[in-house]
N, C-alpha and C. Protein backbone atom coordinates (compact mmCIF):
# COMPACT_ATOMS: atom_id res chain seq x y z
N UNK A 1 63.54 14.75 -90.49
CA UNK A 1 62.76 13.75 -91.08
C UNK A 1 61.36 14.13 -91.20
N UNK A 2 60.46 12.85 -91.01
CA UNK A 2 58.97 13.76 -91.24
C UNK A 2 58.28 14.49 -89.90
N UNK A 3 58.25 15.55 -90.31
CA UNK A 3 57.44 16.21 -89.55
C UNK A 3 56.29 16.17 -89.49
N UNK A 4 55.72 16.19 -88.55
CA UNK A 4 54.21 16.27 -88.21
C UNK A 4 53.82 17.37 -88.71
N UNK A 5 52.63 17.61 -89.46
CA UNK A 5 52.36 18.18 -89.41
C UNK A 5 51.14 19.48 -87.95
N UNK A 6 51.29 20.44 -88.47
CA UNK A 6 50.42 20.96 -87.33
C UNK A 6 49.46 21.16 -87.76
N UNK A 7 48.50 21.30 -86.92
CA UNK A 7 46.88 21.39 -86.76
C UNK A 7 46.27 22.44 -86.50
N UNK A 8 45.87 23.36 -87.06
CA UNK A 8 45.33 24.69 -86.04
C UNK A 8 44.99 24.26 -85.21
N UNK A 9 45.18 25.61 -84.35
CA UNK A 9 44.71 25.24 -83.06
C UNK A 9 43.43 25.33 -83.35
N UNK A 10 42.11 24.90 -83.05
CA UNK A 10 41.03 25.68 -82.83
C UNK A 10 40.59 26.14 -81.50
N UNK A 11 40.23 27.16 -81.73
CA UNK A 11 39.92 28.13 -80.74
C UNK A 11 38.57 27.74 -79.67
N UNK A 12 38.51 27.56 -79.00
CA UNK A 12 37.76 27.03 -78.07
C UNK A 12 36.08 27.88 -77.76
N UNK A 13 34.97 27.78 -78.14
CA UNK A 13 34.56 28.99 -77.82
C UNK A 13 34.25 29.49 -76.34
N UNK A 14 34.01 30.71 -76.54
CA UNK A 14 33.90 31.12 -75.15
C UNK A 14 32.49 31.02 -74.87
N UNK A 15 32.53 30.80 -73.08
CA UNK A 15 30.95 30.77 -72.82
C UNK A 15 30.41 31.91 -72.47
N UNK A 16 29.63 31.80 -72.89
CA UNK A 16 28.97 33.60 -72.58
C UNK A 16 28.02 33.80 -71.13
N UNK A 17 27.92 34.53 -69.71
CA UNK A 17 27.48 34.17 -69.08
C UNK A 17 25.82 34.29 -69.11
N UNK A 18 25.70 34.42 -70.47
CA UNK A 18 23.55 34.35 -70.47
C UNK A 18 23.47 33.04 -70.67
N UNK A 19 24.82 32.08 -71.35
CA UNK A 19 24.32 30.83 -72.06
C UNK A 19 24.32 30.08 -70.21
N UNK A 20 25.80 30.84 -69.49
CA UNK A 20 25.48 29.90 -68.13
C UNK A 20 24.53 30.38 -66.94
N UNK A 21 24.12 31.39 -67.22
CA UNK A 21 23.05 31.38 -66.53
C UNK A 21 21.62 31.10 -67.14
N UNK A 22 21.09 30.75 -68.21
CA UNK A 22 19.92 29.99 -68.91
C UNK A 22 20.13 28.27 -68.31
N UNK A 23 21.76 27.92 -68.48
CA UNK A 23 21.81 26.15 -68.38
C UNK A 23 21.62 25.80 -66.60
N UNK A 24 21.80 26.94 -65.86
CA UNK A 24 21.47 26.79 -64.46
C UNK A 24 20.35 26.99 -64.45
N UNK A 25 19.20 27.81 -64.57
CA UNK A 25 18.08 27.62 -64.77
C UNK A 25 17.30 26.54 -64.86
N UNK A 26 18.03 26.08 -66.44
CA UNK A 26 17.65 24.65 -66.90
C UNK A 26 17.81 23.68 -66.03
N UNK A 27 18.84 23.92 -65.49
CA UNK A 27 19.13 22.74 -64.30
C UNK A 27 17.96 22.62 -63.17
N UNK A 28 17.88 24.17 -62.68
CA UNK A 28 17.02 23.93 -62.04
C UNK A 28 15.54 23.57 -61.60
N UNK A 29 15.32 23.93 -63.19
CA UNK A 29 14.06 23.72 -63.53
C UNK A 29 13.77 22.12 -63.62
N UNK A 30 14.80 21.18 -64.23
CA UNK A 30 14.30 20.26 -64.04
C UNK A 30 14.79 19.56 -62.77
N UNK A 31 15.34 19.83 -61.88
CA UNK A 31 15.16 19.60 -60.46
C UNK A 31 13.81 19.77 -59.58
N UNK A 32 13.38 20.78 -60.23
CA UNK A 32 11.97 21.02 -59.92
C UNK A 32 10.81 20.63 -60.09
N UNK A 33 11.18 19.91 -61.43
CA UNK A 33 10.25 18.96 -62.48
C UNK A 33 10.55 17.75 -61.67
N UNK A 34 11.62 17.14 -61.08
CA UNK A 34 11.85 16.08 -60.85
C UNK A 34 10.91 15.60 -59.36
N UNK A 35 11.27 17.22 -58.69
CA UNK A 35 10.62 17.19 -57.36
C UNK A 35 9.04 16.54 -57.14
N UNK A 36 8.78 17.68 -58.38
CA UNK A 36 7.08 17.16 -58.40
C UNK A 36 7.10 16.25 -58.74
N UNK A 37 7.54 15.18 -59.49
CA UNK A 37 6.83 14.22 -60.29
C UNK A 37 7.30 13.01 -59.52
N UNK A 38 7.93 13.32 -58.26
CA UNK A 38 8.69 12.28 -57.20
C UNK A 38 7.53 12.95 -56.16
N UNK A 39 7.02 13.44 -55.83
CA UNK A 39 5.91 14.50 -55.02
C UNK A 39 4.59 13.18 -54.56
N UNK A 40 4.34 12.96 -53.56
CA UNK A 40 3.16 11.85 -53.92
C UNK A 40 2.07 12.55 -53.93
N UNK A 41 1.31 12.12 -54.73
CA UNK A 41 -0.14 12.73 -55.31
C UNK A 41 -1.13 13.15 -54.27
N UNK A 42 -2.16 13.68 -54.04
CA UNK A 42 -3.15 14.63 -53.28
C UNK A 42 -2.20 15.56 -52.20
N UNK A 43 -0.95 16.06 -52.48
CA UNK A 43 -0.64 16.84 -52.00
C UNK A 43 -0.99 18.20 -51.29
N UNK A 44 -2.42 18.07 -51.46
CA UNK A 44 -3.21 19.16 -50.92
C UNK A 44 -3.78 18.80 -49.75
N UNK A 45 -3.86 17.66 -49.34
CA UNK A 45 -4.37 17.47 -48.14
C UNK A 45 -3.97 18.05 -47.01
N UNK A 46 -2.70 18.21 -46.56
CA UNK A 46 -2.55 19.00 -45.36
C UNK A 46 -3.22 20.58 -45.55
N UNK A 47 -3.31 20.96 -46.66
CA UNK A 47 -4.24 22.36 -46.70
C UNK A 47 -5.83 22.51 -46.21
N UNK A 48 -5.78 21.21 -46.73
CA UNK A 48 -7.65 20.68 -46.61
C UNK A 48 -7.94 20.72 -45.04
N UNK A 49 -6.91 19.61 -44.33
CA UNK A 49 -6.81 19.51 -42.89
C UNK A 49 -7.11 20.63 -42.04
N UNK A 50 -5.83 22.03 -42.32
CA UNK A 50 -5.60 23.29 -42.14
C UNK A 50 -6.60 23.77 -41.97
N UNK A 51 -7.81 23.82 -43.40
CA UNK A 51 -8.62 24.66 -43.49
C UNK A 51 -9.73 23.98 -42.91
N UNK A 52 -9.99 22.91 -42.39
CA UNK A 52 -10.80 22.15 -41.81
C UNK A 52 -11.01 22.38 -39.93
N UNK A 53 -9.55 22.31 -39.91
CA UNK A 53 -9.38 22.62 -38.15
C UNK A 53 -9.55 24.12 -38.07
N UNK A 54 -9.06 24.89 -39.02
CA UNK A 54 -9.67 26.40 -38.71
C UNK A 54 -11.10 26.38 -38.83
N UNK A 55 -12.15 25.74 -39.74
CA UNK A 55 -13.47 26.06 -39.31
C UNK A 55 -13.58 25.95 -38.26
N UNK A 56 -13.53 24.62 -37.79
CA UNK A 56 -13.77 23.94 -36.56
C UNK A 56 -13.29 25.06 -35.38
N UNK A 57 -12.16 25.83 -35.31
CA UNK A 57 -12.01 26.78 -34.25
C UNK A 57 -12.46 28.08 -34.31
N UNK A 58 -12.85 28.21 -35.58
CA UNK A 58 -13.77 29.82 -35.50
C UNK A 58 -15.23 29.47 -35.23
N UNK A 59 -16.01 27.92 -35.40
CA UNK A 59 -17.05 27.70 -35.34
C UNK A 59 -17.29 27.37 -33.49
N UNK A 60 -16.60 26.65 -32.89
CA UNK A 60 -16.42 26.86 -31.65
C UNK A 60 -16.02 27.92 -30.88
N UNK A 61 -15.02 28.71 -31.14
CA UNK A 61 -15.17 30.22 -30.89
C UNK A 61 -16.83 31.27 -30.82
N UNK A 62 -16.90 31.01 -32.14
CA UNK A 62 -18.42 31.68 -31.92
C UNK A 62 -19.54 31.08 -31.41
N UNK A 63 -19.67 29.55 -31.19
CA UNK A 63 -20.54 29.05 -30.56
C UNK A 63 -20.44 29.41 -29.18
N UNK A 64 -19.29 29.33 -28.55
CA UNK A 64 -19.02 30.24 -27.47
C UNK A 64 -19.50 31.25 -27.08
N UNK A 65 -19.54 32.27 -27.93
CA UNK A 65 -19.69 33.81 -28.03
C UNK A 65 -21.07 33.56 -27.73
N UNK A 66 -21.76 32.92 -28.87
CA UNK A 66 -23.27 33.23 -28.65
C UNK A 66 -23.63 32.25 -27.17
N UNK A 67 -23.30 31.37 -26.54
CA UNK A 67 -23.82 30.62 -25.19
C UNK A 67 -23.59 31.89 -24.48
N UNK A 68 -22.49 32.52 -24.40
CA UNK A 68 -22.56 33.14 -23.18
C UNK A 68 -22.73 34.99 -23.34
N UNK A 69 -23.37 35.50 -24.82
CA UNK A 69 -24.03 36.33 -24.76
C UNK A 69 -25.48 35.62 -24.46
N UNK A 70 -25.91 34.53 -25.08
CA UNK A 70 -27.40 34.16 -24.61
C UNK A 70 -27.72 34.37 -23.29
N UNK A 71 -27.07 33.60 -22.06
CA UNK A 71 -26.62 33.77 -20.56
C UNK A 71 -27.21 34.65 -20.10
N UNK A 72 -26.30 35.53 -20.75
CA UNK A 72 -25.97 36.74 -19.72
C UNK A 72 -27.24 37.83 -20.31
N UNK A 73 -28.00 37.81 -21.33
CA UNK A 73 -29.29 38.28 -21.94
C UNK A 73 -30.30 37.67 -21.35
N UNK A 74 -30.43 36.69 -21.01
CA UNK A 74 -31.38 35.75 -20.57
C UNK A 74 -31.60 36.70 -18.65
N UNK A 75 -30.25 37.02 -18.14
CA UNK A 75 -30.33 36.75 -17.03
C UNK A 75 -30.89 38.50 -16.77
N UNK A 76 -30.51 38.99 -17.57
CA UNK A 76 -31.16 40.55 -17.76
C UNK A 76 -32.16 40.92 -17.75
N UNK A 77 -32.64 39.99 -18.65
CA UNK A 77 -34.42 39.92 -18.61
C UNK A 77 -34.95 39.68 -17.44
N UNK A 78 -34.31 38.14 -16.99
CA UNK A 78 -35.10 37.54 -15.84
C UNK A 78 -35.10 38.51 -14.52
N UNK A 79 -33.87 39.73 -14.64
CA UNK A 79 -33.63 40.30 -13.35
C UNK A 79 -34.88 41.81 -13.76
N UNK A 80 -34.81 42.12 -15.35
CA UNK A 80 -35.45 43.10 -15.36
C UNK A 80 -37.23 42.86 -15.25
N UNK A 81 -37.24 41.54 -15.40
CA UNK A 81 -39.12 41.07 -15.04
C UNK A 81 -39.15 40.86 -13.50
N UNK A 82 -38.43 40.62 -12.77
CA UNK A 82 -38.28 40.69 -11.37
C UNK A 82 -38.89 42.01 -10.63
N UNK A 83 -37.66 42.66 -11.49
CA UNK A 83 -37.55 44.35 -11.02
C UNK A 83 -39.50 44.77 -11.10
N UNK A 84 -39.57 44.27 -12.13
CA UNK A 84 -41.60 44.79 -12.94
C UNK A 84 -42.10 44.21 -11.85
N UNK A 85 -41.99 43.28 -11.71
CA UNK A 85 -43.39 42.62 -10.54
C UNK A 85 -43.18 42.97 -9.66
N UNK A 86 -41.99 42.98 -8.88
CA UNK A 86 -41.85 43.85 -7.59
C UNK A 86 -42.13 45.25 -7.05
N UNK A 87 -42.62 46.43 -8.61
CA UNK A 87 -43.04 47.33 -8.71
C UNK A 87 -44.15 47.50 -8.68
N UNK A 88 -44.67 45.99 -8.86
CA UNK A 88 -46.68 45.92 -9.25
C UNK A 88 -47.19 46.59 -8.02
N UNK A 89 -48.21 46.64 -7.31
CA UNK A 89 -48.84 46.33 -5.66
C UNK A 89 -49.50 45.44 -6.07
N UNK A 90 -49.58 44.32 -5.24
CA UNK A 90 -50.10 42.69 -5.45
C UNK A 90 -51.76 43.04 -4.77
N UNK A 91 -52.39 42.60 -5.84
CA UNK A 91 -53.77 42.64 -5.30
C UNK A 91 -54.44 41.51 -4.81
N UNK A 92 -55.11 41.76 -4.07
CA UNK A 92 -55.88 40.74 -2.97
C UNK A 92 -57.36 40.73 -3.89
N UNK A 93 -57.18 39.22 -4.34
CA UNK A 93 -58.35 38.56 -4.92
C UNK A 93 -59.41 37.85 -3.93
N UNK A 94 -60.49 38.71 -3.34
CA UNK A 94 -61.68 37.48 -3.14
C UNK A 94 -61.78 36.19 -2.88
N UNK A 95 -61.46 35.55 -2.08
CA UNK A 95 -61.78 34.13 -1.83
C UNK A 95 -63.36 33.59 -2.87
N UNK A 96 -63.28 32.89 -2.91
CA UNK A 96 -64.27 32.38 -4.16
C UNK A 96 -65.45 31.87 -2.75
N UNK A 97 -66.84 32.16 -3.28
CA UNK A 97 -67.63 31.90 -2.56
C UNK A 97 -68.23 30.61 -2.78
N UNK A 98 -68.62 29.60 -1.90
CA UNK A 98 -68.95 28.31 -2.18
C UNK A 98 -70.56 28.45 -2.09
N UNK A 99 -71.10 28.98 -1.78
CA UNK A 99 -72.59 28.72 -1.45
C UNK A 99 -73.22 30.40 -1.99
N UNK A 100 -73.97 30.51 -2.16
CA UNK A 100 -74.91 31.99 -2.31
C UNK A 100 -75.69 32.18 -1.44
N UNK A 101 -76.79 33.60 -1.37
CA UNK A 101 -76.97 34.06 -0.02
C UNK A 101 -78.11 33.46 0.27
N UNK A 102 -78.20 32.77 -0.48
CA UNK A 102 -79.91 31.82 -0.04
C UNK A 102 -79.34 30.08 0.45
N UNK A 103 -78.72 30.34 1.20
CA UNK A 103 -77.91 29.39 1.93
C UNK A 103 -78.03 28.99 3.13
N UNK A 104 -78.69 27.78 3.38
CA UNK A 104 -78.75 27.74 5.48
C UNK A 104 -77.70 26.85 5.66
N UNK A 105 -77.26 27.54 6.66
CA UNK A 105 -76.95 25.99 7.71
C UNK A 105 -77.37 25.68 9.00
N UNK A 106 -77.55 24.44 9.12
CA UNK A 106 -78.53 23.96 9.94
C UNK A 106 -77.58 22.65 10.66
N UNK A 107 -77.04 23.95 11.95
CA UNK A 107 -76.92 22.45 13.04
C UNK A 107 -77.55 20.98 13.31
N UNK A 108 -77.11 19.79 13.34
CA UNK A 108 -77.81 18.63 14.13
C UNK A 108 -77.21 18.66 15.10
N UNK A 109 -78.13 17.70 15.95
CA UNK A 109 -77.51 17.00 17.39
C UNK A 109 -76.70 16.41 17.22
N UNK A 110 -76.00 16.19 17.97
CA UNK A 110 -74.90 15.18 17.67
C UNK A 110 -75.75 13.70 17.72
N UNK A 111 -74.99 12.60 17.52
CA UNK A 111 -74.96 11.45 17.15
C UNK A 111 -74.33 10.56 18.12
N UNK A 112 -74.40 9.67 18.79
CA UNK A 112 -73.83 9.10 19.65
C UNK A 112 -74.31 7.70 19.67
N UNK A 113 -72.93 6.96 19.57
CA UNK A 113 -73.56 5.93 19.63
C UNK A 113 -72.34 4.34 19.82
N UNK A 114 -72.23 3.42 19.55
CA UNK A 114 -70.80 2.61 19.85
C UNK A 114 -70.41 2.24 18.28
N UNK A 115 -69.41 1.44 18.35
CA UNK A 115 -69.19 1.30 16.48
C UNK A 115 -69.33 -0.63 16.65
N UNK A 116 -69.70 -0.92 15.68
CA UNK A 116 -69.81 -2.25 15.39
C UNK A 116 -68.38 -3.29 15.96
N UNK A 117 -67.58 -2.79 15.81
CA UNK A 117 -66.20 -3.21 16.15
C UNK A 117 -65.01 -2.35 16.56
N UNK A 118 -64.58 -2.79 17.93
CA UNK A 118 -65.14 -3.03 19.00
C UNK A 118 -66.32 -2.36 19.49
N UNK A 119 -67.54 -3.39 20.11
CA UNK A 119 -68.67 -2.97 20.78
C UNK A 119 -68.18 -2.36 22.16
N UNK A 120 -67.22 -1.57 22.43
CA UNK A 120 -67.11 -0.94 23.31
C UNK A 120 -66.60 0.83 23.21
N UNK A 121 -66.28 0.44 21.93
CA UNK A 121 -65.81 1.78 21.22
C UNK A 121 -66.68 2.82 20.66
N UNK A 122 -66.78 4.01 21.66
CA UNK A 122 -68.32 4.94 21.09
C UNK A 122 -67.67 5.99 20.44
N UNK A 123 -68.38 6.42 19.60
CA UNK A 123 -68.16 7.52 18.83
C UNK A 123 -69.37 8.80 19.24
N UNK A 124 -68.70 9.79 18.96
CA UNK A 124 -69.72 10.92 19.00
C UNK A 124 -69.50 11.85 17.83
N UNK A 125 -70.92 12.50 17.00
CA UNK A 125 -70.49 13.05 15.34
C UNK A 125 -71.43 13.77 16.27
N UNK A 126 -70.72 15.20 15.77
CA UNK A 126 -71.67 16.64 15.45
C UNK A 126 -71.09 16.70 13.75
N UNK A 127 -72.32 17.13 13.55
CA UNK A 127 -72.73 17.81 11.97
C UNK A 127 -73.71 18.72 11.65
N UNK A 128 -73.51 19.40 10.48
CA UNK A 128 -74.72 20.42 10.38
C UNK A 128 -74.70 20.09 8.58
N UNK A 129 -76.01 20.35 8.47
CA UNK A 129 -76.35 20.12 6.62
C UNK A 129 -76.40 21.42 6.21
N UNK A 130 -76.33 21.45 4.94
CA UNK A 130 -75.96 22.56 4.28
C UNK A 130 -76.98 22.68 3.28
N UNK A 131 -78.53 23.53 3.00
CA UNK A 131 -79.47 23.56 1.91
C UNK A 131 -79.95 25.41 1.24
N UNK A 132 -80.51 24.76 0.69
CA UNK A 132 -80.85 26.10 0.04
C UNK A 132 -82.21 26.26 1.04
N UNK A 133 -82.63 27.57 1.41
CA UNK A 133 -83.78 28.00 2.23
C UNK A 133 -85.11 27.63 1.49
N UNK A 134 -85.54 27.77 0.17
CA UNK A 134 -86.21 27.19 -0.67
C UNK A 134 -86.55 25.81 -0.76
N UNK A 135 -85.17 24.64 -0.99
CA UNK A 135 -85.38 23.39 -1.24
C UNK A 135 -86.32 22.74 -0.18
N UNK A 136 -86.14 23.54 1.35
CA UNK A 136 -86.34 22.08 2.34
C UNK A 136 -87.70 23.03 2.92
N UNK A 137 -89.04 22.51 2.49
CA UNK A 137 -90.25 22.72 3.57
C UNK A 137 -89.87 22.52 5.28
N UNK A 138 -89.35 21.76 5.78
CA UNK A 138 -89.78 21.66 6.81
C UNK A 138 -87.57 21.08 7.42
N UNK A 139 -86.93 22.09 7.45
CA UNK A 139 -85.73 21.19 8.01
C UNK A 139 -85.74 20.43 9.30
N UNK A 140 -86.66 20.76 9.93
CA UNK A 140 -86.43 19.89 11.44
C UNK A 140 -86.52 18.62 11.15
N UNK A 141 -87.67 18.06 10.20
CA UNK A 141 -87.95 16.79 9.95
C UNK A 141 -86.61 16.48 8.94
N UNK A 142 -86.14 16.84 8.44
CA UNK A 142 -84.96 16.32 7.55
C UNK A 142 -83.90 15.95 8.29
N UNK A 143 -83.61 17.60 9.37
CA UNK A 143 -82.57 16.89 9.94
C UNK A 143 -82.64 15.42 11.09
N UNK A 144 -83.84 15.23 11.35
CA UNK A 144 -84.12 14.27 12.31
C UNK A 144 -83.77 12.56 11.35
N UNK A 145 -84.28 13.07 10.13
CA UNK A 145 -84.33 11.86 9.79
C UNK A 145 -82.78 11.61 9.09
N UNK A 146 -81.91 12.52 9.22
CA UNK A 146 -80.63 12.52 9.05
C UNK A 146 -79.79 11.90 9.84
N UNK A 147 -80.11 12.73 10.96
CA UNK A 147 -79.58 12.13 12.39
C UNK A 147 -80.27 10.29 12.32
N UNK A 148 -81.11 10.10 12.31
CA UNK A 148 -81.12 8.48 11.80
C UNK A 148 -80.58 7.63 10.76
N UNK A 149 -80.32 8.23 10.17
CA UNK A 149 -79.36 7.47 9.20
C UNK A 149 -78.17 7.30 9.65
N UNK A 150 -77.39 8.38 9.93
CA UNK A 150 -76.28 8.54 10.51
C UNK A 150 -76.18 7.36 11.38
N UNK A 151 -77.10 7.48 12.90
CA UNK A 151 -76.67 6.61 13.46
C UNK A 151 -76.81 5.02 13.35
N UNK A 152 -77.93 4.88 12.11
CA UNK A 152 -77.43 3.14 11.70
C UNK A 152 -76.41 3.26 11.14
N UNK A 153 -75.63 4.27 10.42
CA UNK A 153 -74.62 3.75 9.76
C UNK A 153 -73.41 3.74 10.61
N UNK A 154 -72.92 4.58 11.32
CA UNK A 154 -72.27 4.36 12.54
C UNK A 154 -72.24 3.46 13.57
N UNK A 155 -73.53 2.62 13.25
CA UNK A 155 -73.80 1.34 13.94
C UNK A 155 -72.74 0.03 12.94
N UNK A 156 -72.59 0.49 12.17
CA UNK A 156 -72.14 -0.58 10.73
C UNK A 156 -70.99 -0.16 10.65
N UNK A 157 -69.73 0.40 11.01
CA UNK A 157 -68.62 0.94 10.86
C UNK A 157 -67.64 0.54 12.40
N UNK A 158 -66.52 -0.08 11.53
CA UNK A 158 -65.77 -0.51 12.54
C UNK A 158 -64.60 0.58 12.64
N UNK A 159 -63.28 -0.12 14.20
CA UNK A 159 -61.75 1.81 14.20
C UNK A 159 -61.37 1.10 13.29
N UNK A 160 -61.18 0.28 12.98
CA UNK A 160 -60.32 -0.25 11.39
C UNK A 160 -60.53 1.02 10.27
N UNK A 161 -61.86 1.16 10.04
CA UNK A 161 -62.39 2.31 9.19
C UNK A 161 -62.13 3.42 9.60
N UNK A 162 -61.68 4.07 10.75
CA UNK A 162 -61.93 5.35 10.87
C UNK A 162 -60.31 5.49 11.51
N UNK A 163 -59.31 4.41 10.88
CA UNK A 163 -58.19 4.89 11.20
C UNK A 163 -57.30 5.21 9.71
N UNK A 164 -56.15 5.93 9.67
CA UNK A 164 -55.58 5.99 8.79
C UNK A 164 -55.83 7.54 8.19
N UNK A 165 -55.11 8.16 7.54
CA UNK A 165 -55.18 9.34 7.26
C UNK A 165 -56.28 9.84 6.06
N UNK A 166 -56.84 8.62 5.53
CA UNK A 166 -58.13 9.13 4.55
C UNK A 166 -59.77 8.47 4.98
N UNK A 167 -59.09 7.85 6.59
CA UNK A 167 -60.55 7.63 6.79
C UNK A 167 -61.72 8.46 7.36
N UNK A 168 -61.37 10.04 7.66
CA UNK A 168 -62.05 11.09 7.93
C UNK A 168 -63.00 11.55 6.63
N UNK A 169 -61.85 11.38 5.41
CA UNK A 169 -62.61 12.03 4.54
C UNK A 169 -63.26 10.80 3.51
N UNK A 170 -63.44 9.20 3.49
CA UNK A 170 -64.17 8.52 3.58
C UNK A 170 -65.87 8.60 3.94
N UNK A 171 -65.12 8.94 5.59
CA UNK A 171 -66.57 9.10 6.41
C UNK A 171 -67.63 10.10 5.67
N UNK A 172 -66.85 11.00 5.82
CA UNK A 172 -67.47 12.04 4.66
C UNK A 172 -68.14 11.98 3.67
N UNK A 173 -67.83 11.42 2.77
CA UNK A 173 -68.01 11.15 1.61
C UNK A 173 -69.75 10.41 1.59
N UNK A 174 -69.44 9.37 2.66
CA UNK A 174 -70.43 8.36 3.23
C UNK A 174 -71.88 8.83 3.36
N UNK A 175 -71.15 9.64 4.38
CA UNK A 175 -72.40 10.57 4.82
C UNK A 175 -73.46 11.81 3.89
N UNK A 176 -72.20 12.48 2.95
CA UNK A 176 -72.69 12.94 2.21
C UNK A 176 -73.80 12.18 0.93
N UNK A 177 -73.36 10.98 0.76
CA UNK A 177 -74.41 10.73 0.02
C UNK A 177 -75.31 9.95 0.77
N UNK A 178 -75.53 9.32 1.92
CA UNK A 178 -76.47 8.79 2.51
C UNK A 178 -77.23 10.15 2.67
N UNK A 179 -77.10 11.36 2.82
CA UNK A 179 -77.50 12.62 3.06
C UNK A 179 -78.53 13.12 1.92
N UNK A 180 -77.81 13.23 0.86
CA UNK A 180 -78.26 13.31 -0.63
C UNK A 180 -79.11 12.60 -0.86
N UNK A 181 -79.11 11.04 -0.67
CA UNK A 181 -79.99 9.96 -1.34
C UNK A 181 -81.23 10.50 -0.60
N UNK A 182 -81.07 10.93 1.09
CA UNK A 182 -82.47 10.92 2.16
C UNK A 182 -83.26 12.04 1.47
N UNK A 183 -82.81 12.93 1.24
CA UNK A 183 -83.30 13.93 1.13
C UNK A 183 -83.80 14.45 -0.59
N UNK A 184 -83.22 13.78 -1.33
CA UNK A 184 -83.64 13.23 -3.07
C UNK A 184 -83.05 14.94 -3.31
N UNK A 185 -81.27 15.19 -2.93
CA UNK A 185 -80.18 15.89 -3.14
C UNK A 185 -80.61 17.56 -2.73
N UNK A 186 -81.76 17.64 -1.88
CA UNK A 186 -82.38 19.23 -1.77
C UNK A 186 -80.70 19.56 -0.52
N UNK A 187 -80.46 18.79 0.47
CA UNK A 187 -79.46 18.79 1.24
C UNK A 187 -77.83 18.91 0.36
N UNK A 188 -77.20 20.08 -0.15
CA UNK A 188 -75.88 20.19 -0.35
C UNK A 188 -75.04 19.23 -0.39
N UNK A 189 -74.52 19.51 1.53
CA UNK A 189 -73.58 18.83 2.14
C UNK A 189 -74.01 18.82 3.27
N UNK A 190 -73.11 17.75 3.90
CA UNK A 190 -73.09 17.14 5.51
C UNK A 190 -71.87 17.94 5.89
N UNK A 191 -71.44 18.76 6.77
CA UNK A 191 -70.35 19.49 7.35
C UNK A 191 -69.90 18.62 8.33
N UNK A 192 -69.09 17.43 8.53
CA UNK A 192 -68.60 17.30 10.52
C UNK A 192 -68.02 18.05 10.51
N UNK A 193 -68.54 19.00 12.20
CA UNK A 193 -68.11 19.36 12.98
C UNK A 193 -67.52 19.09 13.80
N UNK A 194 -67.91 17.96 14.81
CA UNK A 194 -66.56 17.42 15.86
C UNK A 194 -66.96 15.18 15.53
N UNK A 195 -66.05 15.34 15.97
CA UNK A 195 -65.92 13.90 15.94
C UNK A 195 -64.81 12.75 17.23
N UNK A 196 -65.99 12.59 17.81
CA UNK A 196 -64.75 12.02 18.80
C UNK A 196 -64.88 10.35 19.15
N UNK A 197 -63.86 9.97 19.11
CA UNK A 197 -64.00 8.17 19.27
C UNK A 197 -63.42 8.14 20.88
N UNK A 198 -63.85 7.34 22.00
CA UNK A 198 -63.70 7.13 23.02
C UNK A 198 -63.98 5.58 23.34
């Protein structure tokens, strides 16, 4: 009856393996395309980080380096300026002279006398003045009239005053210009010599 007819076959083509290895490619390429564009954006930051913490450890590294080459330079010096002065011979400087050779000093009598408070409490001052040989015509009369001053003012001074660790050099002070004023300043200084409260 009726037959079918037939159909060529057609021939199937063949794949060639450049066409399947180009479509793997392709594949992969847009796998790759896909990657990035699924990728979240500033992807560079962990590089940034990277290169951030490496300054940071080569910059502390060498800050290092230089503290403790500074150190140890520092301490070289200090041992090699040591070494120098200890090589010097240390010279003996002159005491500085306070007075020049036209200089007297001139013992007083002592002073004796009680202090205003307590009226039972005597004091005794040795002193000597200190002038130029020039300034004073006549020192006996100076020192006499020194020694009078002194002892009104020692008449006027209570141990309240002459206790405590700056009331020696108070007294001093006292004397020196009651000394100065008597004498219209030809007299230096007042030296005490002894001083005794009883």
């Amino acid at each position: 009856m009726f037959r079918k007819k037939k159909q060529p076959e057609t021939a199937e083509p063949e794949e060639d393996e450049d066409d399947i290895a180009t479509a793997e490619v392709a594949d992969e390429s847009q796998v790759e395309l896909k990657k990035t564009e699924l990728a979240p954006k500033g992807g560079n930051a962990g590089g940034i980080i990277g290169l951030v913490v490496s300054a940071i450890a080569v910059t502390a590294i060498a800050a290092g380096g230089g503290i403790g080459l500074g150190l140890k330079t520092a301490a070289t010096i200090e041992r090699a300026i040591a070494e120098q002065d200890a090589a010097k011979p240390v010279e003996q400087r002159p005491a500085p002279v306070k007075y020049g050779n036209n200089v007297v000093v001139k013992p007083l009598e002592p002073v004796i006398t009680n202090l205003a408070s307590p009226t039972d409490t005597w004091i005794r001052l040795e002193t000597a003045m200190v002038f130029k040989s020039q300034d004073i015509e006549n020192p006996d009369v100076a020192a006499a009239e020194l020694r009078q001053d002194m002892l009104a003012y020692l008449r006027t001074i209570s141990m309240g005053q002459l206790e405590g660790p700056s009331a020696l050099q108070h007294l001093r002070e006292d004397l020196n210009e009651r000394a100065q004023l008597r004498t219209k300043g030809q007299v230096s200084e007042l030296i005490i010599e002894t001083l005794i409260i009883q």
